[in-house]
Protein backbone atom coordinates (compact mmCIF):
# COMPACT_ATOMS: atom_id res chain seq x y z
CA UNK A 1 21.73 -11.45 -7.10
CA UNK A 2 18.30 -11.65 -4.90
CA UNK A 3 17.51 -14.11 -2.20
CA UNK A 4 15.22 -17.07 -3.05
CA UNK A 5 12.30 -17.25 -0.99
CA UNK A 6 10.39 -20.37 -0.17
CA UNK A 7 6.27 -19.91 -0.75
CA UNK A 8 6.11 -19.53 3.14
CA UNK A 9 8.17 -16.93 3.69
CA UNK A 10 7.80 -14.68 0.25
CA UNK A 11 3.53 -15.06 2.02
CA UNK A 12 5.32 -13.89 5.12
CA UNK A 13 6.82 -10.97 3.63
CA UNK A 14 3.65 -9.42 1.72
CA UNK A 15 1.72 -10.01 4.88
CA UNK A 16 4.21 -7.63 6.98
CA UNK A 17 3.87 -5.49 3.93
CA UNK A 18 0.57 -5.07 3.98
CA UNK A 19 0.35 -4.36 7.38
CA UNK A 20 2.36 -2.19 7.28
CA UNK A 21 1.01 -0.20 4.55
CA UNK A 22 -2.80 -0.72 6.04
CA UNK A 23 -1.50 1.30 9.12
CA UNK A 24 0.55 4.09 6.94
CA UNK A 25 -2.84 4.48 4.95
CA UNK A 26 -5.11 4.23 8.53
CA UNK A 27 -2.75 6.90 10.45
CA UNK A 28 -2.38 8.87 7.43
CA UNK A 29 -6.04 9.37 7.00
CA UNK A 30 -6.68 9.78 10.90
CA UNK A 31 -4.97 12.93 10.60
CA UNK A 32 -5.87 14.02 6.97
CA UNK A 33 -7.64 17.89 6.77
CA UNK A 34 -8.58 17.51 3.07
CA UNK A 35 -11.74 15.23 3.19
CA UNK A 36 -11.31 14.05 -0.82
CA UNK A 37 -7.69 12.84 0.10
CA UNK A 38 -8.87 11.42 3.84
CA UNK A 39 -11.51 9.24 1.88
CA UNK A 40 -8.84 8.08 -0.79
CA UNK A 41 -6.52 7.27 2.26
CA UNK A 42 -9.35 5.12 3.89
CA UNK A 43 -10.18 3.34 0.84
CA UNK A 44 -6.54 2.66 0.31
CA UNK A 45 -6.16 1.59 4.18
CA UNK A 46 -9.80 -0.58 3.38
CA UNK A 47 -8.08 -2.56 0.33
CA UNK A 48 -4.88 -3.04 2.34
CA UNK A 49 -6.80 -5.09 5.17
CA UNK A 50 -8.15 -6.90 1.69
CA UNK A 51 -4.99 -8.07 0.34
CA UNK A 52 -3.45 -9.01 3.83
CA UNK A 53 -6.49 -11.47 3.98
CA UNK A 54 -5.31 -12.66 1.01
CA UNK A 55 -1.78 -13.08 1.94
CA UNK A 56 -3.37 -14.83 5.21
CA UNK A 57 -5.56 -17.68 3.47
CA UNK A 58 -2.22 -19.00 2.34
CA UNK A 59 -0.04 -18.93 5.04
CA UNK A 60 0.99 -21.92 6.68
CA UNK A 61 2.72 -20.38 9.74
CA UNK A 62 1.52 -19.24 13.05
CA UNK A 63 3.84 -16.39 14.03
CA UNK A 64 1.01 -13.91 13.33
CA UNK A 65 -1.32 -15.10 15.38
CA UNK A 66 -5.19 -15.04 13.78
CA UNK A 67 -6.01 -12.42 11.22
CA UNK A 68 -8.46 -10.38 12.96
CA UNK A 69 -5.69 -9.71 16.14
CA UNK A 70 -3.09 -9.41 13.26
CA UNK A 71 -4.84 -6.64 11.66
CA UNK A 72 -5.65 -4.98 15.22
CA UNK A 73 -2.30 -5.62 16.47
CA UNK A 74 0.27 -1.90 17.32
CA UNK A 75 1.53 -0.57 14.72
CA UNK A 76 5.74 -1.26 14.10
CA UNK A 77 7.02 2.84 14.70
CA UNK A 78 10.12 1.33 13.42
CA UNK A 79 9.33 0.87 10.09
CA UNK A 80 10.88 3.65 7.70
CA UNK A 81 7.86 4.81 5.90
CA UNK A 82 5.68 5.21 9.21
CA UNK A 83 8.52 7.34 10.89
CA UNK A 84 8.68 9.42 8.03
CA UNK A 85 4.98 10.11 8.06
CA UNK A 86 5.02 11.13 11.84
CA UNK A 87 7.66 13.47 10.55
CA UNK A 88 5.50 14.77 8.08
CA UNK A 89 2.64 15.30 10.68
CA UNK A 90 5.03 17.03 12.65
CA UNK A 91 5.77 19.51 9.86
CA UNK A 92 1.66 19.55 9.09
CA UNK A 93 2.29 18.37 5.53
CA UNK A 94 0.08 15.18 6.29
CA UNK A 95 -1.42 14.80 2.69
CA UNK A 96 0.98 15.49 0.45
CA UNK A 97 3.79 13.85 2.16
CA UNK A 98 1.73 10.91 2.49
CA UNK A 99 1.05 10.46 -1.36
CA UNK A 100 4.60 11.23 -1.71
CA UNK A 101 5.54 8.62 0.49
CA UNK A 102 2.51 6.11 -0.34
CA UNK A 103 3.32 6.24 -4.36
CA UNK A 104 7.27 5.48 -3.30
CA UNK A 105 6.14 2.30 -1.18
CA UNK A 106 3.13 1.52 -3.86
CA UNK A 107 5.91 1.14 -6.54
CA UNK A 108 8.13 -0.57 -4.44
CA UNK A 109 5.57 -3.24 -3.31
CA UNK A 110 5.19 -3.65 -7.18
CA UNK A 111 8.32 -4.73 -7.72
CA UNK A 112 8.53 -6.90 -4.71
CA UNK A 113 5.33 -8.76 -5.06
CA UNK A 114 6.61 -8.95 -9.36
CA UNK A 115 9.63 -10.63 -8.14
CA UNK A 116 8.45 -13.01 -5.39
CA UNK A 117 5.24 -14.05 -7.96
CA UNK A 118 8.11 -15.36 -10.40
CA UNK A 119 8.99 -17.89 -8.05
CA UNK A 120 5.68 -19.32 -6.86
CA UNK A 121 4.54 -22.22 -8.46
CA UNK A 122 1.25 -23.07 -6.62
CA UNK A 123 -1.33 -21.56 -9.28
CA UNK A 124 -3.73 -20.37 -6.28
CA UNK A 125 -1.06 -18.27 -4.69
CA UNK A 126 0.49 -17.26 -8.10
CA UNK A 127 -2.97 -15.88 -8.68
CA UNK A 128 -2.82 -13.85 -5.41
CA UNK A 129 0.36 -12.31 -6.07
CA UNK A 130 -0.41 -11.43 -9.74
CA UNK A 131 -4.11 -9.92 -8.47
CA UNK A 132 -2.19 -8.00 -5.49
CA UNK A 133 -0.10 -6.74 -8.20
CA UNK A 134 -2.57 -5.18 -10.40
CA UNK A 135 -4.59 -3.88 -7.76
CA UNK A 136 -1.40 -2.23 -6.80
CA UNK A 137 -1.05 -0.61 -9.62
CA UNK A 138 -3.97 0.63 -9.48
CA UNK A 139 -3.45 2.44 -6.23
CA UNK A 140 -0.21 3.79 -7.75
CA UNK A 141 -2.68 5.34 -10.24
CA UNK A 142 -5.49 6.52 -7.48
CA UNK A 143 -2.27 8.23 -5.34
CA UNK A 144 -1.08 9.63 -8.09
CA UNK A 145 -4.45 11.43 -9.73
CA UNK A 146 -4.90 12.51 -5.82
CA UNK A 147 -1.13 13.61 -5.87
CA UNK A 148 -2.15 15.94 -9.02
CA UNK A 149 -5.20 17.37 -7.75
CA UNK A 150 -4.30 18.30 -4.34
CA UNK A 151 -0.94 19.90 -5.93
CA UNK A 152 -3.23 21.91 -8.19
CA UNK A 153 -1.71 20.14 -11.16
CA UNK A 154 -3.80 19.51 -14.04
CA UNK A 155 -6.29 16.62 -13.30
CA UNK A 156 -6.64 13.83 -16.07
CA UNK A 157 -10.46 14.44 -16.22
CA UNK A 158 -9.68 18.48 -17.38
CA UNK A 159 -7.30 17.68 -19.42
CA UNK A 160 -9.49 18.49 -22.07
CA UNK A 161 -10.27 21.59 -21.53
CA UNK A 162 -6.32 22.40 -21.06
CA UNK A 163 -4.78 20.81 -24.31
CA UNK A 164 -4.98 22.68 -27.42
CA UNK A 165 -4.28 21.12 -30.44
């Protein structure tokens, strides 16, 4: 059985997650060789900052401190995904171990942010969570297209010329 969240902290949670994902997608694409996946990364990193404003507008609590430090505050090293990426760096597989790793956390963020939206009953954060959701799935989407095409795997816009019938 899951943990019930109160408004506050479930808002506390998705702001740490986005955080956290903004610097993934910032680091990722600081060291990115392939310019078409170092833009993706960026605009991923870009709509990351986007939803942790979102998060922010409804948060009640001060631990944080004010967005703008929040967003320019270090980066946690601890956190699982980011470790795993300096790994990846290490082994100069930057790109595709960070769409690996980015559709992993993108799916996982769905589910999350699914979850705590079932419990919200203020309409103006329900709204953010079910918006953060669907733009989440849309990065899932993004990664994955950029997944296929820098793994040389059929893209979705040649499938056409691929498919016979």
């Amino acid at each position: 059985m899951g943990r019930e969240y109160s408004l506050q902290e479930a808002i506390a949670l998705a702001i740490k997650a986005e955080k956290d994902s903004m610097d993934f997608y910032r680091r990722a694409a600081s060291v990115a060789k392939n310019e078409r996946a170092k833009k993706v990364l960026d605009l991923l990193a870009s709509e990351e900052a986007g939803h942790l404003k979102a998060f922010f507008d409804h948060y009640k609590g001060t631990e944080f401190g004010d967005l703008a430090s929040y967003i320019n505050s270090p980066v946690d090293t601890k956190n699982p995904t980011y470790k795993k990426l300096e790994k990846a760096i290490s082994e100069n597989m930057v790109e595709q171990k960070a769409l690996e790793l980015a559709l992993i956390e993108e799916k996982g963020c769905i589910g999350q942010y699914t979850q705590l939206a079932q419990g919200v009953v203020d309409p103006a954060v329900k709204a953010v969570f079910d918006r953060i959701v669907s733009e989440t799935q849309r990065h899932y989407a993004l990664i994955e297209s950029e997944y296929a095409h820098l793994m040389g795997m059929v893209h979705e816009s040649d499938q056409d010329t691929f498919v016979r019938e």
